[in-house]
Protein backbone atom coordinates (compact mmCIF):
# COMPACT_ATOMS: atom_id res chain seq x y z
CA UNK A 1 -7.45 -13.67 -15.91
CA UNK A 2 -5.23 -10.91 -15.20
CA UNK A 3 -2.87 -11.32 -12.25
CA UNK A 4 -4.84 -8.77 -10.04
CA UNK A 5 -7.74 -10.38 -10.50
CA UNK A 6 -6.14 -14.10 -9.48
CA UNK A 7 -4.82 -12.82 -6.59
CA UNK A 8 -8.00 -11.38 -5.15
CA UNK A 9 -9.81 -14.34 -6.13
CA UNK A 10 -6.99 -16.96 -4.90
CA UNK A 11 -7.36 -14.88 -1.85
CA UNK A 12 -11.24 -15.31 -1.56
CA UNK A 13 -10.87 -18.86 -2.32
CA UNK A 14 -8.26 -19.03 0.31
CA UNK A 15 -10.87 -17.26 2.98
CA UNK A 16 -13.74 -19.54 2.07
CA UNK A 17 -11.80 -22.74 3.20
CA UNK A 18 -10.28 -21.80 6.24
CA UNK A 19 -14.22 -20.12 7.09
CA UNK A 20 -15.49 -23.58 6.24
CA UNK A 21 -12.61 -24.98 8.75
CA UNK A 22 -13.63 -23.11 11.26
CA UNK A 23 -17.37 -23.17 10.70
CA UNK A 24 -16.98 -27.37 10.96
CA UNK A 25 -15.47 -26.79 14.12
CA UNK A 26 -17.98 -24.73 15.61
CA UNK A 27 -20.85 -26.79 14.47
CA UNK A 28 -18.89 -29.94 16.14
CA UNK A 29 -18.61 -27.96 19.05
CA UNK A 30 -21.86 -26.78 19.59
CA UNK A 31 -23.52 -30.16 18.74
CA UNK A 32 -21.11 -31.94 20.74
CA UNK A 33 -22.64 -29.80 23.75
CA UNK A 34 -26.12 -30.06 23.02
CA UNK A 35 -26.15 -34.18 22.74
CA UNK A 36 -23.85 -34.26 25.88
CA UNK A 37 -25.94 -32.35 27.62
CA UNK A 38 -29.15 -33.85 26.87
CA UNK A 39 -27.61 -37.50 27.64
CA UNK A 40 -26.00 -36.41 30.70
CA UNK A 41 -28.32 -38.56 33.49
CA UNK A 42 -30.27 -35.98 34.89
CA UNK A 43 -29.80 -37.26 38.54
CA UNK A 44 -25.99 -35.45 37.79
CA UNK A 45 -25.66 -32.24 39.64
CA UNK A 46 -26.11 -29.00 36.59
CA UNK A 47 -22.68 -28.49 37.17
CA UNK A 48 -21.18 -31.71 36.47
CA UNK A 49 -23.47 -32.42 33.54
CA UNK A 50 -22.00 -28.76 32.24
CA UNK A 51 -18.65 -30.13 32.20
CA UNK A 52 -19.61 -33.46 30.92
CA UNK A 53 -21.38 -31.30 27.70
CA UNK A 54 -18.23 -29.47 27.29
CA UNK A 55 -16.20 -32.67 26.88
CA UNK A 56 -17.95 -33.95 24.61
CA UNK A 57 -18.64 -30.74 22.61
CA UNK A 58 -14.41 -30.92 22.49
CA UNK A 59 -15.18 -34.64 20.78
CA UNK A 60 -17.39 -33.01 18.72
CA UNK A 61 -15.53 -30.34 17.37
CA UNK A 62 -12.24 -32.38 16.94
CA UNK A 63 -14.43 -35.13 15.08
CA UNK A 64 -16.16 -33.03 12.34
CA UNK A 65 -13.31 -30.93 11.91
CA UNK A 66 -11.63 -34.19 10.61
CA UNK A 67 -13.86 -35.07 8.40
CA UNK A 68 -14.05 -31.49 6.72
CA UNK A 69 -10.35 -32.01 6.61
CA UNK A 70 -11.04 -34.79 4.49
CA UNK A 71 -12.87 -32.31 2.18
CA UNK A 72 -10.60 -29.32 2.72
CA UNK A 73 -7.57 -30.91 2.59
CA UNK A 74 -7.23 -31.34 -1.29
CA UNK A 75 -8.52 -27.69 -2.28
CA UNK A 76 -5.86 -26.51 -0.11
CA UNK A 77 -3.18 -28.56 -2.05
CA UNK A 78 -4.78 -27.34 -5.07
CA UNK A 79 -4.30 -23.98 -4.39
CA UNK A 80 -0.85 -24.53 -3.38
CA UNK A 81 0.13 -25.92 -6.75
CA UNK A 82 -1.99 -23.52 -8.66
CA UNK A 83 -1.02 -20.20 -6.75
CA UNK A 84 2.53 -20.95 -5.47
CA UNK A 85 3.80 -17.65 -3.61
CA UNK A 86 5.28 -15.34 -5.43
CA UNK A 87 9.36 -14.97 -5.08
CA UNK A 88 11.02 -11.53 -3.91
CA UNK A 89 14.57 -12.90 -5.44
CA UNK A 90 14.97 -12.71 -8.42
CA UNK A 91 15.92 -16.50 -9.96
CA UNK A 92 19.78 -16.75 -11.67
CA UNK A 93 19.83 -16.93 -15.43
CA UNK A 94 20.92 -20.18 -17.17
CA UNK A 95 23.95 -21.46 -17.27
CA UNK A 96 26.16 -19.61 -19.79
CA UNK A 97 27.13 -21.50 -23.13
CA UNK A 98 30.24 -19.35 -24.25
CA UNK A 99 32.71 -17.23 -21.93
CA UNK A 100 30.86 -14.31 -23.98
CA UNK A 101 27.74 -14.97 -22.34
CA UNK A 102 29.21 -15.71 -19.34
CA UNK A 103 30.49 -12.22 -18.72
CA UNK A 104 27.51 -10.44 -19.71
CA UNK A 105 25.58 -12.19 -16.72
CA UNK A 106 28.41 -10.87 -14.40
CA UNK A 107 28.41 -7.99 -15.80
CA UNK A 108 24.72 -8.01 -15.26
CA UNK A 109 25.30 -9.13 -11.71
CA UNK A 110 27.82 -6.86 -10.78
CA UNK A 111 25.77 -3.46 -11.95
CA UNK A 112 23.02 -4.77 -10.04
CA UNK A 113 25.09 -5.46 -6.83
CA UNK A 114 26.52 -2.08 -7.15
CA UNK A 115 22.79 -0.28 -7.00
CA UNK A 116 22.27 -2.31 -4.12
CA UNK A 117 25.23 -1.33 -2.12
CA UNK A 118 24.52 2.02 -2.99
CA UNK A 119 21.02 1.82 -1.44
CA UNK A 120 22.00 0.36 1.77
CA UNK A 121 25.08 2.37 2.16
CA UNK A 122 22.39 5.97 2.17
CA UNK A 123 21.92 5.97 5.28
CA UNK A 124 24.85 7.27 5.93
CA UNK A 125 23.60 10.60 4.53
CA UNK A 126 20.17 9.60 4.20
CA UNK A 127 19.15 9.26 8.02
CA UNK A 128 15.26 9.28 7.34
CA UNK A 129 15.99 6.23 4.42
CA UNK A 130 13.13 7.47 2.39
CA UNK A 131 14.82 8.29 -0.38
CA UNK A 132 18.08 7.31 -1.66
CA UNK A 133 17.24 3.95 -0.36
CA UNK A 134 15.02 3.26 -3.33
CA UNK A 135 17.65 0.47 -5.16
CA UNK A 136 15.54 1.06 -8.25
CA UNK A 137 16.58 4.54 -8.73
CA UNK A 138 20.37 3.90 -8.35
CA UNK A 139 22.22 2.60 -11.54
CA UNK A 140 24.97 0.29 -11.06
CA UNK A 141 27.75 -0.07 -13.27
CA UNK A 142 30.45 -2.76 -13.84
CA UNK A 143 33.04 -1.57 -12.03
CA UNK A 144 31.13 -1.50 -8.59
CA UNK A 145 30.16 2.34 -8.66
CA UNK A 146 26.61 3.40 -8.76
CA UNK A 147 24.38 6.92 -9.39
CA UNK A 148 21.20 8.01 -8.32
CA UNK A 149 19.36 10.51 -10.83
CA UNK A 150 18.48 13.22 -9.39
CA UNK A 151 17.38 16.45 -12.03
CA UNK A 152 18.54 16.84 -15.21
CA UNK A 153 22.25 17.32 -15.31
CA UNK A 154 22.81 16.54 -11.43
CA UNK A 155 23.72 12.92 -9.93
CA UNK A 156 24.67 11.49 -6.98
CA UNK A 157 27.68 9.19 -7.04
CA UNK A 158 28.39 6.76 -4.75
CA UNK A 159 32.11 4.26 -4.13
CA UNK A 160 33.32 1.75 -1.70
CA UNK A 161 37.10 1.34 -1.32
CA UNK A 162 38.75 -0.46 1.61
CA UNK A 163 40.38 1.84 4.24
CA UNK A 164 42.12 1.04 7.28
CA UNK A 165 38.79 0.38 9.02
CA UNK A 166 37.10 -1.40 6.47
CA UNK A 167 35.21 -0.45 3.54
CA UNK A 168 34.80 3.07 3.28
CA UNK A 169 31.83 4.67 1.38
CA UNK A 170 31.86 7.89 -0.50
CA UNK A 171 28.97 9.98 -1.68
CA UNK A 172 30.05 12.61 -4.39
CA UNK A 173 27.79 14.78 -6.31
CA UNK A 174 28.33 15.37 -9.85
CA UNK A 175 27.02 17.58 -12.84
CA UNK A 176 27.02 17.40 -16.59
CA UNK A 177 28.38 20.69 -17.06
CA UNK A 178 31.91 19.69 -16.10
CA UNK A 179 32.13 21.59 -12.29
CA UNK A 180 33.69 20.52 -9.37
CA UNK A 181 32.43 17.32 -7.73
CA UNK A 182 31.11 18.19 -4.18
CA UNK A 183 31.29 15.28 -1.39
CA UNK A 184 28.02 14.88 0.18
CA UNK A 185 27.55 13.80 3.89
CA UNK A 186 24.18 14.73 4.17
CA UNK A 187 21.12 15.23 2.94
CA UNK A 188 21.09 19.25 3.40
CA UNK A 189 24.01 19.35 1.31
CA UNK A 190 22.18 18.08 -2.08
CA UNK A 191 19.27 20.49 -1.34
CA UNK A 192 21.56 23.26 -0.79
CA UNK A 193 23.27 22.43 -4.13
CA UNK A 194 19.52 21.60 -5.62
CA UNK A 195 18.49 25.25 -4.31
CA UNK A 196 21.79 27.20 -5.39
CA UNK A 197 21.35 25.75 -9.18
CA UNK A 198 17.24 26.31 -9.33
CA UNK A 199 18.21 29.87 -8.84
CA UNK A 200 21.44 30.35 -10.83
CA UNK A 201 23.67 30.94 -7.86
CA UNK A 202 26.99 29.77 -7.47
CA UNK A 203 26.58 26.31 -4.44
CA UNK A 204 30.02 26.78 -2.96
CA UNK A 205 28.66 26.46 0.60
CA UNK A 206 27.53 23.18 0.10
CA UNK A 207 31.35 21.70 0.15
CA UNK A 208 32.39 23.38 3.57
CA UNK A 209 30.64 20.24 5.09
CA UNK A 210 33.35 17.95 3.09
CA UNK A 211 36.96 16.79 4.77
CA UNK A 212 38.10 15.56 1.72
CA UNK A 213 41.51 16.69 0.45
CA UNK A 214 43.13 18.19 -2.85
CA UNK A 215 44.60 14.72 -3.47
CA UNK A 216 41.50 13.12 -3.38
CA UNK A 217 39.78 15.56 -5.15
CA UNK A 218 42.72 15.82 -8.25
CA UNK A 219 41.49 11.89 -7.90
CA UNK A 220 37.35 12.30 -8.14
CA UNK A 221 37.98 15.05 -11.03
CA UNK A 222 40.01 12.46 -13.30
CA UNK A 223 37.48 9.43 -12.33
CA UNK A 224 34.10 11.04 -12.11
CA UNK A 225 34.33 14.62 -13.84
CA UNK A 226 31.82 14.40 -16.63
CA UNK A 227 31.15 10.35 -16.97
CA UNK A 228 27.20 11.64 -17.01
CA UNK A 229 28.18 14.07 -19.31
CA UNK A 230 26.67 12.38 -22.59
């Protein structure tokens, strides 16, 4: 059975017991109030044999819903153990046997905790978060930076460095063709740049949004200039 198909009928399964719960219960109930009704004296005013029914449809309820627990009970541990719920974490890999194999799970580790910083840290260009903060589209690498694919020969970069009010991200975007990197602080910026390269024109514009210096930039050309390149 194909995992679809378990979950739909786990799910079924699951519906049909907790019907049968609550179908006990109402059964209980409404037998409870027909018996106390009927063996209320009838020298008792309508009214107080009404609530006298509805106390005993309360016993009623409560009592057969016990004993269907007694039925119920162990399919519901069943299904427990045979459709535990799924996990959203991904489980650690075994312990490493050689230092070898130990830094290839950090390594591991560390590209994936870069792609995630990357995707939380959009929204600071990304104010609608319904796009760059897809964490499956970023690739991390091992040295904490990250890129987010987005047309052929055009990525968006993103690094975190500590400044002098905490960490500080940067959003740069780069090109295999070797040209200048262009810091991005919002969205309008990559279509701009997008837009100028669909129709050949030059997407200088697009960095008169940036405050970044020529020291920083002398830095972003020897770090990032062309990593995408091959």
């Amino acid at each position: 059975m194909t995992a679809p198909l378990r979950q739909t009928a786990n799910a079924v399964a699951h519906s049909m017991i907790e019907g049968a719960s609550m179908a006990s219960a109402l059964i209980g109930g409404a037998a409870g109030a027909y018996l106390g009704y009927q063996l209320a004296p009838v020298a008792w005013p309508d009214g107080t044999r009404v609530l006298f029914a509805g106390a005993v449809a309360v016993v009623g309820a409560v009592a057969v819903d016990g004993l269907a627990e007694l039925v119920l009970a162990p399919m519901r541990r069943l299904m427990r153990t045979r459709s535990p719920l799924p996990s959203t974490r991904a489980s650690a890999p075994a312990p490493a046997a050689t230092l070898d194999e130990a830094l290839a799970q950090v390594v591991t580790a560390t590209e994936g905790d870069a792609a995630h910083r990357a995707a939380n840290a959009s929204f600071r260009i990304d104010d609608g978060e319904s796009f760059l903060r897809d964490e499956s589209r970023w690739r991390g690498y091992e040295d904490g930076e990250a890129s987010f694919y987005l047309a052929p020969g055009v990525w968006l970069h993103h690094r975190a460095e500590m400044g002098k009010y905490g960490r500080e991200h940067h959003f740069t975007l780069l090109t295999g063709d070797g040209e200048q990197p262009v810091a991005i602080t919002g969205m309008e910026q990559i279509r701009h740049h997008l837009a100028a390269r669909a129709a050949g024109l030059p997407a200088v514009p697009a960095t008169a949004h940036g405050d970044v210096d020529g020291d920083k930039d002398d830095v972003l050309d020897d770090d990032l200039t062309g990593i995408h390149a091959v």
